[in-house]
C-alpha atoms as a PDB file:
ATOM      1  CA  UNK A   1       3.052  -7.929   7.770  1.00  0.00           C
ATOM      2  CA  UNK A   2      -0.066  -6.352   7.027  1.00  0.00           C
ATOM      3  CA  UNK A   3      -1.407  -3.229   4.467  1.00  0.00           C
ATOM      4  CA  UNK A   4       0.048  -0.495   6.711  1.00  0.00           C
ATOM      5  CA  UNK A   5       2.968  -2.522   7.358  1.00  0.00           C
ATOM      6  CA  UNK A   6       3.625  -2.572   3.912  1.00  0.00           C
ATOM      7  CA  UNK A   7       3.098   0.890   3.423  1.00  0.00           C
ATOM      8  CA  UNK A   8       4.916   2.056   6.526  1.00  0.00           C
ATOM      9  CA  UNK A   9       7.907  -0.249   5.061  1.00  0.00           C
ATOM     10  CA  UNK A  10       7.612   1.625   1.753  1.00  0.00           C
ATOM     11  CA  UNK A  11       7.801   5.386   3.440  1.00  0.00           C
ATOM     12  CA  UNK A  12      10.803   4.491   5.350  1.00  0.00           C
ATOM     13  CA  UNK A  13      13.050   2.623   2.095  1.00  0.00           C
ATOM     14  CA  UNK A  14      11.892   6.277   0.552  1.00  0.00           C
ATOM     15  CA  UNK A  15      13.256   7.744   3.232  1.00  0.00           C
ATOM     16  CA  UNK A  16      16.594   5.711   2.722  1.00  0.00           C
ATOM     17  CA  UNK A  17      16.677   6.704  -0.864  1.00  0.00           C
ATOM     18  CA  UNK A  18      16.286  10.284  -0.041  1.00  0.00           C
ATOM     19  CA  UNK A  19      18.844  10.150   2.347  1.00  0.00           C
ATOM     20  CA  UNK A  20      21.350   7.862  -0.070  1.00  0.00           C
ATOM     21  CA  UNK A  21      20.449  10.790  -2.733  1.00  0.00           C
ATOM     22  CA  UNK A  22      21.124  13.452  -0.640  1.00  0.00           C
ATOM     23  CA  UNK A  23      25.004  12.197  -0.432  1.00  0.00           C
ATOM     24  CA  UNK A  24      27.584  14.007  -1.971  1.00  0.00           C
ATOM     25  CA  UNK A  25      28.265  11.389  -4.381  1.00  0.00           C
ATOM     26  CA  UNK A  26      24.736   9.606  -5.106  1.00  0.00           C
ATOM     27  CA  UNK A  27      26.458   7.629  -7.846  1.00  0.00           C
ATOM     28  CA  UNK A  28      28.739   6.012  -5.376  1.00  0.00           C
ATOM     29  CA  UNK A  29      25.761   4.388  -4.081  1.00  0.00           C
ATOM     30  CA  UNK A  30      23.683   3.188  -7.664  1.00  0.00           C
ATOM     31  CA  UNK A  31      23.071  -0.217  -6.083  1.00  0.00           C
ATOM     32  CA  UNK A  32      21.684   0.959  -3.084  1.00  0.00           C
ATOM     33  CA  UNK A  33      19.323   3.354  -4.336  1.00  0.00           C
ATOM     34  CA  UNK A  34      17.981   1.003  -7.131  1.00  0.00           C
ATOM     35  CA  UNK A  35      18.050  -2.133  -4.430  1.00  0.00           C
ATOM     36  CA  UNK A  36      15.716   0.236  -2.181  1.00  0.00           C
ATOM     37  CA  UNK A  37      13.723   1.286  -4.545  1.00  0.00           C
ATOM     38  CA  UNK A  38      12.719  -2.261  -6.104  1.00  0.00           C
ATOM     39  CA  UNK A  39      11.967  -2.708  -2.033  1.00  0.00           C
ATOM     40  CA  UNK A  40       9.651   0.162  -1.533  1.00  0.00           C
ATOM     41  CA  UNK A  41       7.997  -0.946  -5.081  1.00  0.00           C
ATOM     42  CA  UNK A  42       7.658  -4.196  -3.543  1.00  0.00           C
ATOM     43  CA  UNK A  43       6.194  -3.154  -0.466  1.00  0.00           C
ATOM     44  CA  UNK A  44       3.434  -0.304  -2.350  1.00  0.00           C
ATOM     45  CA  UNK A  45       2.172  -3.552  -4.359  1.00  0.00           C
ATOM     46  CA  UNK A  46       1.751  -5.465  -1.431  1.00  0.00           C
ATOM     47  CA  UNK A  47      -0.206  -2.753  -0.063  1.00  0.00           C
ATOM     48  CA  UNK A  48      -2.024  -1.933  -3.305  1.00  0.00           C
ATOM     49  CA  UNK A  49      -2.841  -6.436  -3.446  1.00  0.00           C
ATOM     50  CA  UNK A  50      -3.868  -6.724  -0.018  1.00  0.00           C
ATOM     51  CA  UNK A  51      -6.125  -3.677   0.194  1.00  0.00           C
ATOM     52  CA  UNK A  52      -7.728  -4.560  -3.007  1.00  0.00           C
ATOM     53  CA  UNK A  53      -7.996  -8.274  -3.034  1.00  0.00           C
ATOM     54  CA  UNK A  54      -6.821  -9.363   0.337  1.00  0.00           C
ATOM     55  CA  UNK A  55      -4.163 -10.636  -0.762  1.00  0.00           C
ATOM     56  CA  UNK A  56      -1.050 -11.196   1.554  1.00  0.00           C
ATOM     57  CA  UNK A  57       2.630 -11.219  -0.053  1.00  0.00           C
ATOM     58  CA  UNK A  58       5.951 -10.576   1.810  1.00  0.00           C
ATOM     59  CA  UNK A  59       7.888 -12.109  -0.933  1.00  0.00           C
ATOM     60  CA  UNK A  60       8.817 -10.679  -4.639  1.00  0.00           C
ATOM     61  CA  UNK A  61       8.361 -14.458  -6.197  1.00  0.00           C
ATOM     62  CA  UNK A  62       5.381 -14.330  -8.627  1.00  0.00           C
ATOM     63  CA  UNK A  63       4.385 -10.809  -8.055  1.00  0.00           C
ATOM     64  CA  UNK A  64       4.373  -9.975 -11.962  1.00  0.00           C
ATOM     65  CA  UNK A  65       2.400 -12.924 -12.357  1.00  0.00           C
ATOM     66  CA  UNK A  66      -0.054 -12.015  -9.560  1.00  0.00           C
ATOM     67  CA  UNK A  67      -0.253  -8.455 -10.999  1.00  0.00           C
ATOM     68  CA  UNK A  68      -1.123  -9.850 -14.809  1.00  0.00           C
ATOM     69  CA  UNK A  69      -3.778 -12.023 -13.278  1.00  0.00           C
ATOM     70  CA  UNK A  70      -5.371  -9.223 -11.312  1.00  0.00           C
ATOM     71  CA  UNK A  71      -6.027  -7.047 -14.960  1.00  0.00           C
ATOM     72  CA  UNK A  72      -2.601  -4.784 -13.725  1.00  0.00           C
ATOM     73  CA  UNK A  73      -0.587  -5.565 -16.443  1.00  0.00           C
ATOM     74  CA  UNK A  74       1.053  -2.045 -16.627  1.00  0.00           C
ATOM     75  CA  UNK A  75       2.136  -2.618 -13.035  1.00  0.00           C
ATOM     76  CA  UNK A  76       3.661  -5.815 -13.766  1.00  0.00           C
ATOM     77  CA  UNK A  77       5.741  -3.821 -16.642  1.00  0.00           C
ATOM     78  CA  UNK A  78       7.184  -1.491 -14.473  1.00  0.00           C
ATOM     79  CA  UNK A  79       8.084  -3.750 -11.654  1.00  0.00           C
ATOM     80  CA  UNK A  80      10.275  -6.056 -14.362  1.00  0.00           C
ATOM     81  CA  UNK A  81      11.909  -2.635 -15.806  1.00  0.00           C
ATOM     82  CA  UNK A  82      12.614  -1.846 -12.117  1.00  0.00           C
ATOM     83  CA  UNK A  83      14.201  -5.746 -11.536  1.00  0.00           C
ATOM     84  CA  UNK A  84      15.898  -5.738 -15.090  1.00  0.00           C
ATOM     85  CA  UNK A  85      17.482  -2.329 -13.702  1.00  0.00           C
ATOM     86  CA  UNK A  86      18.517  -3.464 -10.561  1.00  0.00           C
ATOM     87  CA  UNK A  87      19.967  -6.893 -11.660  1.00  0.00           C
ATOM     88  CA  UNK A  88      22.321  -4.820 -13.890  1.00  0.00           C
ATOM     89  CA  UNK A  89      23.399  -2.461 -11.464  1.00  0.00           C
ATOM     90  CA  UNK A  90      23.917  -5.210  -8.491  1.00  0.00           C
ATOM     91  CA  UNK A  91      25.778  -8.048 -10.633  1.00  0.00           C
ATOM     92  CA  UNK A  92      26.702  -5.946 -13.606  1.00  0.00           C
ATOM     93  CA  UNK A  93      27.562  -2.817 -11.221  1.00  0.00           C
ATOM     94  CA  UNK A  94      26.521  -0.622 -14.416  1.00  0.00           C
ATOM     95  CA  UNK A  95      24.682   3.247 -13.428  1.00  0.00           C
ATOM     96  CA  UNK A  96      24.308   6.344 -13.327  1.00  0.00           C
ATOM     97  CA  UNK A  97      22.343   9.004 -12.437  1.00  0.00           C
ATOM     98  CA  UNK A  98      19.604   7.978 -15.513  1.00  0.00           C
ATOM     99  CA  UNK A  99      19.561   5.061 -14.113  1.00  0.00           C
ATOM    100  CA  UNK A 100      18.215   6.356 -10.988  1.00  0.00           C
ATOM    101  CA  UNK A 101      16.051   9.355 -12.057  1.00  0.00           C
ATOM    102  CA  UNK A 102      14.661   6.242 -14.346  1.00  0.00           C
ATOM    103  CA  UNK A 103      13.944   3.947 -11.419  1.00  0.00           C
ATOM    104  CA  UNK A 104      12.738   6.846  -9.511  1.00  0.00           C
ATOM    105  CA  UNK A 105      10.162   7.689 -12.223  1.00  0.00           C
ATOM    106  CA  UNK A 106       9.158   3.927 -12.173  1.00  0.00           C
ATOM    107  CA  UNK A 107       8.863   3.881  -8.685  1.00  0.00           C
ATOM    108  CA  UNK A 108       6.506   7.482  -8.545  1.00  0.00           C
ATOM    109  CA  UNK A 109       4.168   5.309 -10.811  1.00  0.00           C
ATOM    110  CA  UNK A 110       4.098   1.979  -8.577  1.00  0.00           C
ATOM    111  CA  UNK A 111       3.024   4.454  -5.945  1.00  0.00           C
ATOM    112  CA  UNK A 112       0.605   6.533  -6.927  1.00  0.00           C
ATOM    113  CA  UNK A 113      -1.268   3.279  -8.379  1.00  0.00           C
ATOM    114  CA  UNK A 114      -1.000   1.292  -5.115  1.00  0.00           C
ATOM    115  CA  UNK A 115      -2.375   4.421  -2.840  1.00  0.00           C
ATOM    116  CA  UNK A 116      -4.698   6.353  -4.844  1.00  0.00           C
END
């Protein structure tokens, strides 16, 4: 996939979120917001890597590590608070609403890093 790929990718699991959110029980469906939004973060860092560096990633594995090496260490932080999240709400099925509007906030950084 390339940069707009990426980015196009991003838009549309923000447009599942929204949609998810928009439920009339958004807490039914912790998992799948967080899951989407570590996606779309994933995706806005690809973007961000391969319009920066040309670097090409469609995999999560060493993207903290990539992120530290590139001087974005503050990136790298809130990618593993969005993973940490997620991996307690998808095998620990623990959430709520902070848990989103945290994840949400985390994922409003990742974005307006990777596209400003």
């Amino acid at each position: 996939m390339n940069a707009d790929g990426h980015l196009q990718r991003a838009r549309e699991l923000e447009e599942t979120i929204a949609y998810l959110l928009a439920a009339l029980q958004p807490e039914r469906h912790v998992a799948s917001i967080v899951e989407n939004i570590y996606g779309a973060a994933q995706q806005y860092i690809a973007y961000a890597l391969e319009i920066r560096h040309g670097e090409h990633s469609d995999t999560h594995a060493g993207l903290v590590r990539r992120l530290r090496n590139y001087g974005y260490p503050d990136i790298a932080q809130l990618f593993l608070e969005i993973e940490g999240l997620r991996m307690g709400r998808w095998y620990g099925k623990q959430g709520d609403g902070e848990t989103i509007a945290k994840c949400q906030q985390l994922l409003s950084s990742i974005r307006d890093w990777a596209t400003k």
